[in-house]
N, C-alpha and C. Protein backbone atom coordinates (compact mmCIF):
# COMPACT_ATOMS: atom_id res chain seq x y z
N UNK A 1 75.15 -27.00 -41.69
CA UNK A 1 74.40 -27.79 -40.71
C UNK A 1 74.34 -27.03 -39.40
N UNK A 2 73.35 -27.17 -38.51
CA UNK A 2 72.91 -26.60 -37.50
C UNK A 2 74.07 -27.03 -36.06
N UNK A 3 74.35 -27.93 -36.20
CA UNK A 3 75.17 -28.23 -35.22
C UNK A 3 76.85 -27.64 -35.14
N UNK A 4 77.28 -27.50 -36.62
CA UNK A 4 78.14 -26.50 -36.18
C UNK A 4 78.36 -25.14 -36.34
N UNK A 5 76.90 -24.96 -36.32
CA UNK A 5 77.41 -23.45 -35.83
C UNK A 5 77.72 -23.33 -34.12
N UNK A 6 78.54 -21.74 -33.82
CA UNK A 6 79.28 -21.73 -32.24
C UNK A 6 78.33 -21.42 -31.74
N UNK A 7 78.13 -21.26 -30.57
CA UNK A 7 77.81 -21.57 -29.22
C UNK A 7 77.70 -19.58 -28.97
N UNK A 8 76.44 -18.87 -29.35
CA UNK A 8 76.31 -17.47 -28.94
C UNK A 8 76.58 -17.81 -27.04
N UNK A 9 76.85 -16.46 -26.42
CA UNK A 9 77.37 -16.32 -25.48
C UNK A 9 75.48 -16.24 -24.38
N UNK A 10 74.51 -16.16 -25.08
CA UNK A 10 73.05 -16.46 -24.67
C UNK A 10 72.94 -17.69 -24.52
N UNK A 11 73.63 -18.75 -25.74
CA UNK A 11 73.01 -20.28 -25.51
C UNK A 11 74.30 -20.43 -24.17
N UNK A 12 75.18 -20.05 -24.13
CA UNK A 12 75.60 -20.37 -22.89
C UNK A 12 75.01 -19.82 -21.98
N UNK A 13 74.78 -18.83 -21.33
CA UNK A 13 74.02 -18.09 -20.35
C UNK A 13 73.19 -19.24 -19.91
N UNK A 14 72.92 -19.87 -21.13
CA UNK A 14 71.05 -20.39 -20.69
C UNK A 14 71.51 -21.58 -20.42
N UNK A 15 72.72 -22.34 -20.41
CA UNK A 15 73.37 -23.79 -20.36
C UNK A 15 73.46 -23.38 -18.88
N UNK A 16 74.38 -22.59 -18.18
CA UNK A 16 75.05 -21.99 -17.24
C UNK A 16 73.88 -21.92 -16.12
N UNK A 17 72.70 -21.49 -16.49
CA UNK A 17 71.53 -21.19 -15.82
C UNK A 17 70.63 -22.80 -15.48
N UNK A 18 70.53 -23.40 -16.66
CA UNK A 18 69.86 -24.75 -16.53
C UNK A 18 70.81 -25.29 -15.50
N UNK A 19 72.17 -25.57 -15.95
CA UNK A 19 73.08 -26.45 -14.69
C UNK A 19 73.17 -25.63 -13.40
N UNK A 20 72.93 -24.39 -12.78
CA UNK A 20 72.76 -23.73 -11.70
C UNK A 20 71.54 -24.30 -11.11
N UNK A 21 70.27 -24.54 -11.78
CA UNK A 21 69.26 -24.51 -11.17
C UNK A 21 69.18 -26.27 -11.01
N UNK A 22 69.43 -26.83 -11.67
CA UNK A 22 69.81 -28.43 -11.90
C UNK A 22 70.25 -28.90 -10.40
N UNK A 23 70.97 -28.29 -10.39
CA UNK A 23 72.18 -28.29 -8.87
C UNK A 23 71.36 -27.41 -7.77
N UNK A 24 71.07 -26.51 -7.75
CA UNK A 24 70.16 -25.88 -6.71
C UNK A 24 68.98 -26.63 -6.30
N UNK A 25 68.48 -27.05 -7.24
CA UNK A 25 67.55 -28.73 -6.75
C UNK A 25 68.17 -29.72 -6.41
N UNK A 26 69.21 -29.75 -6.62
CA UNK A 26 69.90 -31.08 -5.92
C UNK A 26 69.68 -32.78 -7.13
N UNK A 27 69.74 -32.06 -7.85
CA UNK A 27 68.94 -33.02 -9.35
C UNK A 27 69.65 -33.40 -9.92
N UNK A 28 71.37 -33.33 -9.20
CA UNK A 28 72.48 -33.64 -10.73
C UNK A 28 72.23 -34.96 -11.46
N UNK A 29 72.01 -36.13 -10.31
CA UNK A 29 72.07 -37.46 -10.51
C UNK A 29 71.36 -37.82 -11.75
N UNK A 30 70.30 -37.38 -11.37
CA UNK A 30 68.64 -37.95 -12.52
C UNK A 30 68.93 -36.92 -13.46
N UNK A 31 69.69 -35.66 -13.55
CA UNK A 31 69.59 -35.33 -14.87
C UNK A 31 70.33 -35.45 -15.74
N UNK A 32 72.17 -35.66 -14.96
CA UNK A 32 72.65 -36.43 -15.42
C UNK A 32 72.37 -38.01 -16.37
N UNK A 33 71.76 -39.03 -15.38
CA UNK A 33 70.98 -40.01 -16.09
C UNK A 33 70.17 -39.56 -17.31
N UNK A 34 69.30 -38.17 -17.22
CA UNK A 34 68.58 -38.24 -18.20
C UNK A 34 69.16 -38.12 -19.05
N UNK A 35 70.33 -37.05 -19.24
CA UNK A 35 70.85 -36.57 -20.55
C UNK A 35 71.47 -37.51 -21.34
N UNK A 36 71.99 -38.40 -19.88
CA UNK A 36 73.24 -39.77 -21.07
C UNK A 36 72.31 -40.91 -21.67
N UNK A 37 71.10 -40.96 -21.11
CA UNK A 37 70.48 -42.06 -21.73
C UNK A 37 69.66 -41.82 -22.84
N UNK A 38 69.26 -39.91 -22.68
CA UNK A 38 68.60 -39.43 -23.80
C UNK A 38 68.91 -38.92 -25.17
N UNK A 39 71.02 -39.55 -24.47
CA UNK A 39 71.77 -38.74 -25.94
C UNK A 39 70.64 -39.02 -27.13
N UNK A 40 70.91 -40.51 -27.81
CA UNK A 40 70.16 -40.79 -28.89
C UNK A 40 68.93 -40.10 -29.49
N UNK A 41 68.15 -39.69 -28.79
CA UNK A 41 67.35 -38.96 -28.71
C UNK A 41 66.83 -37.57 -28.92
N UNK A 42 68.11 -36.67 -28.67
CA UNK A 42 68.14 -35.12 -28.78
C UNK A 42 67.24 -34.74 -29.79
N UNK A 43 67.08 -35.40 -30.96
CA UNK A 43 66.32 -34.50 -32.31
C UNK A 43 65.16 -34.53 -32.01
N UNK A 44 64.62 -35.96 -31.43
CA UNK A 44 63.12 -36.77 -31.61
C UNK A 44 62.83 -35.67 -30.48
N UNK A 45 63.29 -35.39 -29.09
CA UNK A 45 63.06 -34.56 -28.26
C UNK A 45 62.83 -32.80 -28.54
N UNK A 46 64.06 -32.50 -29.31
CA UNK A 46 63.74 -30.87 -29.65
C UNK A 46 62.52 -31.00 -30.69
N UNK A 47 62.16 -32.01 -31.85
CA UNK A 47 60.49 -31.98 -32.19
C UNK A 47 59.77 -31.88 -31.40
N UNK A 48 59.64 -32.79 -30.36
CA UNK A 48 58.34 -32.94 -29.53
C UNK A 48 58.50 -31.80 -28.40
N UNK A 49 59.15 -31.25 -28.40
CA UNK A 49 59.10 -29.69 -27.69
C UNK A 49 58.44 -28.39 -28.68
N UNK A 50 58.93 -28.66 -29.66
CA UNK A 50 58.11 -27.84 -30.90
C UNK A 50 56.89 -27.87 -31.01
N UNK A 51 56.35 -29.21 -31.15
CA UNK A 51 55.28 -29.77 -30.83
C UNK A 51 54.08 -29.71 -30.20
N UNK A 52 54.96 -29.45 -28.82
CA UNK A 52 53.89 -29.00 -27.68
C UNK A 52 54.15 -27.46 -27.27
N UNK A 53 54.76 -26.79 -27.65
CA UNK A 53 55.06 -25.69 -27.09
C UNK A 53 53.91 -24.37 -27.23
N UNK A 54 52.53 -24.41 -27.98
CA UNK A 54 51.78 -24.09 -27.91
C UNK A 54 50.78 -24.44 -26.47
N UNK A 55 50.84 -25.69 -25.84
CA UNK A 55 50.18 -25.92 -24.98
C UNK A 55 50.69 -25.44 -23.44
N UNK A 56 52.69 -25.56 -23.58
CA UNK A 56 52.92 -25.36 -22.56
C UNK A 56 53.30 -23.57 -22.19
N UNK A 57 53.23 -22.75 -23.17
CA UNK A 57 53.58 -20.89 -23.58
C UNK A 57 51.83 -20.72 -22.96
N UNK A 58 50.84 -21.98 -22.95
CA UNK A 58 49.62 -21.55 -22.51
C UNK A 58 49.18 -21.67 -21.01
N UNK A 59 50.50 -22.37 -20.28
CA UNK A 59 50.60 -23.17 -19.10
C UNK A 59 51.36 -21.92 -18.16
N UNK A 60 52.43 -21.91 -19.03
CA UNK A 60 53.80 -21.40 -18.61
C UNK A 60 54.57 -20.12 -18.95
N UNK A 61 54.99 -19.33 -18.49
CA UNK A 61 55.31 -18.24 -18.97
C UNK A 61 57.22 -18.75 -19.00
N UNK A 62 57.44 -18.72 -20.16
CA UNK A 62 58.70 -20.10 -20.59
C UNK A 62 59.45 -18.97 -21.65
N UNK A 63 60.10 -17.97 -21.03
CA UNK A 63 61.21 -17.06 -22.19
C UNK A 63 61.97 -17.84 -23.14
N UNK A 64 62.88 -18.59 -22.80
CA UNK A 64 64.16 -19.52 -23.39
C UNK A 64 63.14 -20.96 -23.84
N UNK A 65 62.14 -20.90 -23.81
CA UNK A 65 62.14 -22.06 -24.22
C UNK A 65 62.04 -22.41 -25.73
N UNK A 66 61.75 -21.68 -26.71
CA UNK A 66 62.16 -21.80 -28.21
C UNK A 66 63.66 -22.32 -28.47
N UNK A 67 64.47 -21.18 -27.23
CA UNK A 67 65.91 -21.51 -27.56
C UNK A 67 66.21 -23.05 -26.87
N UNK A 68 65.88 -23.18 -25.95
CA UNK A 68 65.90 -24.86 -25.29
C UNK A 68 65.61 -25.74 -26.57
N UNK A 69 64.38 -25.34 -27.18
CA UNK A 69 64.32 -26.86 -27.90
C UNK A 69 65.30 -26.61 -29.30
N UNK A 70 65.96 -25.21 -30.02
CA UNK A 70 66.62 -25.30 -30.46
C UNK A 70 68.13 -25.72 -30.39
N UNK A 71 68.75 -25.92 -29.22
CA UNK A 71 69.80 -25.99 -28.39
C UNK A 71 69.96 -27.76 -28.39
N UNK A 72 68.37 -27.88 -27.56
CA UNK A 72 68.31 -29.89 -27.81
C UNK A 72 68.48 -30.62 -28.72
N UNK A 73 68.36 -29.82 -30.05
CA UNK A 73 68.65 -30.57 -31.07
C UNK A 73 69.87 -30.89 -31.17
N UNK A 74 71.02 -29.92 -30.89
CA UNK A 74 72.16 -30.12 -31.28
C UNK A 74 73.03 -31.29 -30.00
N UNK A 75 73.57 -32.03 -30.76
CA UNK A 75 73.78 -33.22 -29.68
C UNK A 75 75.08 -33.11 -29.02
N UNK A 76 76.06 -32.18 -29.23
CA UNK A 76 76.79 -31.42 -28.26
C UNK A 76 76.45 -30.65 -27.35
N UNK A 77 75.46 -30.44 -27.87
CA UNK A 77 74.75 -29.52 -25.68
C UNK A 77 74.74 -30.90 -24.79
N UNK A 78 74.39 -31.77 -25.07
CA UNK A 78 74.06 -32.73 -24.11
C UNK A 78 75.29 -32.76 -23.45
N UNK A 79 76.64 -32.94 -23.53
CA UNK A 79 78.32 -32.51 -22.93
C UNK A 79 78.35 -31.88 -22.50
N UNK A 80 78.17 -30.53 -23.49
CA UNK A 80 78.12 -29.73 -22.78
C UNK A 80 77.26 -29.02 -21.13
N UNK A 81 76.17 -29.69 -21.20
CA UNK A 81 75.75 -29.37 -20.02
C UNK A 81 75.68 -30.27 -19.08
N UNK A 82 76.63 -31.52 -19.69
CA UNK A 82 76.72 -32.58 -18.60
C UNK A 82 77.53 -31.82 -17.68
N UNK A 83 78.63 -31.63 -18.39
CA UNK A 83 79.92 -31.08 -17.91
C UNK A 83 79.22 -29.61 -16.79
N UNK A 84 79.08 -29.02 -17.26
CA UNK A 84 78.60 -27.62 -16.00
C UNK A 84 77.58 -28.57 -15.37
N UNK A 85 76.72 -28.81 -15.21
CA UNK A 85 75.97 -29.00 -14.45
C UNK A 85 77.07 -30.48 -13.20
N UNK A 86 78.19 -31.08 -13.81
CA UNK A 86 78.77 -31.66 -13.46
C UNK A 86 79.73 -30.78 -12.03
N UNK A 87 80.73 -29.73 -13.07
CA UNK A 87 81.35 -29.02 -12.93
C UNK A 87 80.18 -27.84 -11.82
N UNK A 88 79.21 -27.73 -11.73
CA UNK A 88 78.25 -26.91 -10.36
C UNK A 88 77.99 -27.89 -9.12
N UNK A 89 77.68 -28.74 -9.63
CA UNK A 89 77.81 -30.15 -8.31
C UNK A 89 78.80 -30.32 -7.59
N UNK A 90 80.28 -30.64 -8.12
CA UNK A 90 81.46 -30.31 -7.38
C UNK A 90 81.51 -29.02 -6.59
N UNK A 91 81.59 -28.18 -7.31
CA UNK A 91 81.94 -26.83 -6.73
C UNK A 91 80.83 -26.75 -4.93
N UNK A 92 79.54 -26.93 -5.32
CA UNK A 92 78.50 -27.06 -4.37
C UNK A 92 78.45 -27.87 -3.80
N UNK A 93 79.08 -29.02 -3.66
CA UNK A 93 79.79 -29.74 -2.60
C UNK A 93 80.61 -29.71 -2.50
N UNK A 94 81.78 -29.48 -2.58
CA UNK A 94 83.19 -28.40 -2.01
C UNK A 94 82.26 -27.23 -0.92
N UNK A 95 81.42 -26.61 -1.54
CA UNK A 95 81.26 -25.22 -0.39
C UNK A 95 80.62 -25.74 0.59
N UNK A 96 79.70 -26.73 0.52
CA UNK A 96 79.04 -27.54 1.36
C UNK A 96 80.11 -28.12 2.31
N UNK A 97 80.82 -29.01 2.22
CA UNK A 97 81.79 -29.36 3.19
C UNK A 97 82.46 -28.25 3.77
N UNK A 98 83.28 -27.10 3.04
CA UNK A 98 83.67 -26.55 3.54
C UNK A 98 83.14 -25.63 4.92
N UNK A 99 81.74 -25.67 4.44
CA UNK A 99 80.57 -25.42 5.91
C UNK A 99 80.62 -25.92 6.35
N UNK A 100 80.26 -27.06 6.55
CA UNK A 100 80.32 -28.58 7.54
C UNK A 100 82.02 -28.08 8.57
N UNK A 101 82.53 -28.37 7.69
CA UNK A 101 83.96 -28.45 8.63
C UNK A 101 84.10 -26.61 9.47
N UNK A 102 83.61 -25.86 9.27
CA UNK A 102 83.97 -24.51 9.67
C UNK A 102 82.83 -24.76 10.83
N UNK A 103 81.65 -25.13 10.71
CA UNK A 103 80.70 -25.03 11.59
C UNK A 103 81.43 -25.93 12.87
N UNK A 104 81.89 -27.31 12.42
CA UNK A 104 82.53 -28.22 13.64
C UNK A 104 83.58 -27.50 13.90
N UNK A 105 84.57 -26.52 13.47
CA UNK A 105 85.67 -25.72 13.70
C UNK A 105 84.96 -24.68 15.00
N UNK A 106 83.62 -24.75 14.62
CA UNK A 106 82.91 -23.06 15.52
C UNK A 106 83.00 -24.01 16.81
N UNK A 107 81.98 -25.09 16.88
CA UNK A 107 81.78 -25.81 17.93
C UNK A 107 82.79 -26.34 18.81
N UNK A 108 84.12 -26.64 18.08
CA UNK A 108 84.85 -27.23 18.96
C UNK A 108 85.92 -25.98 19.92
N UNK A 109 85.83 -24.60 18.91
CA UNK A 109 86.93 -23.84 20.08
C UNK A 109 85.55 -23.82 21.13
């Protein structure tokens, strides 16, 4: 079965990259929401990416996206990229405060 096979060190790259950019938009919330409400869903979703992916390779110049909708199927990515994209939100608000407080550190000597 497709789901357990491991995790190539590319489908991470590309997990690692989605939750970077997830968070660089400032998007954790809603994509968070999306992923937990879309668990059920993962298969019906990596079809309908199959689906359309002729229309959007005509839109979009989309490298990873074969591997995206192969990845969606498997319903452990959805954890898995809760978690990093979880785990990039913290971190990026940690560095964020830590600015905040260094900048009022500048202002007050």
């Amino acid at each position: 079965m497709a789901s357990e096979a491991p995790f190539t060190p590319e489908d991470e790259a590309l997990l690692d990259r989605m939750a970077a950019r997830v968070v660089e938009l400032h998007m954790e919330v809603p994509a968070l929401l999306a992923l937990e409400s879309g668990r059920p869903l993962t298969f019906l979703a990596s079809q309908s990416m199959i689906f359309f992916e002729p229309m959007v390779r005509a839109l979009f110049r989309l490298p990873d996206y074969r591997r995206v909708s192969a990845l969606i199927e498997r319903r452990e990515v959805v954890d898995k990229l809760a978690t990093k994209i979880e785990a990039r939100a913290d971190e990026a608000h940690r560095a964020r405060r830590a600015d905040r407080e260094a900048r009022r550190a500048s202002r007050s000597s």
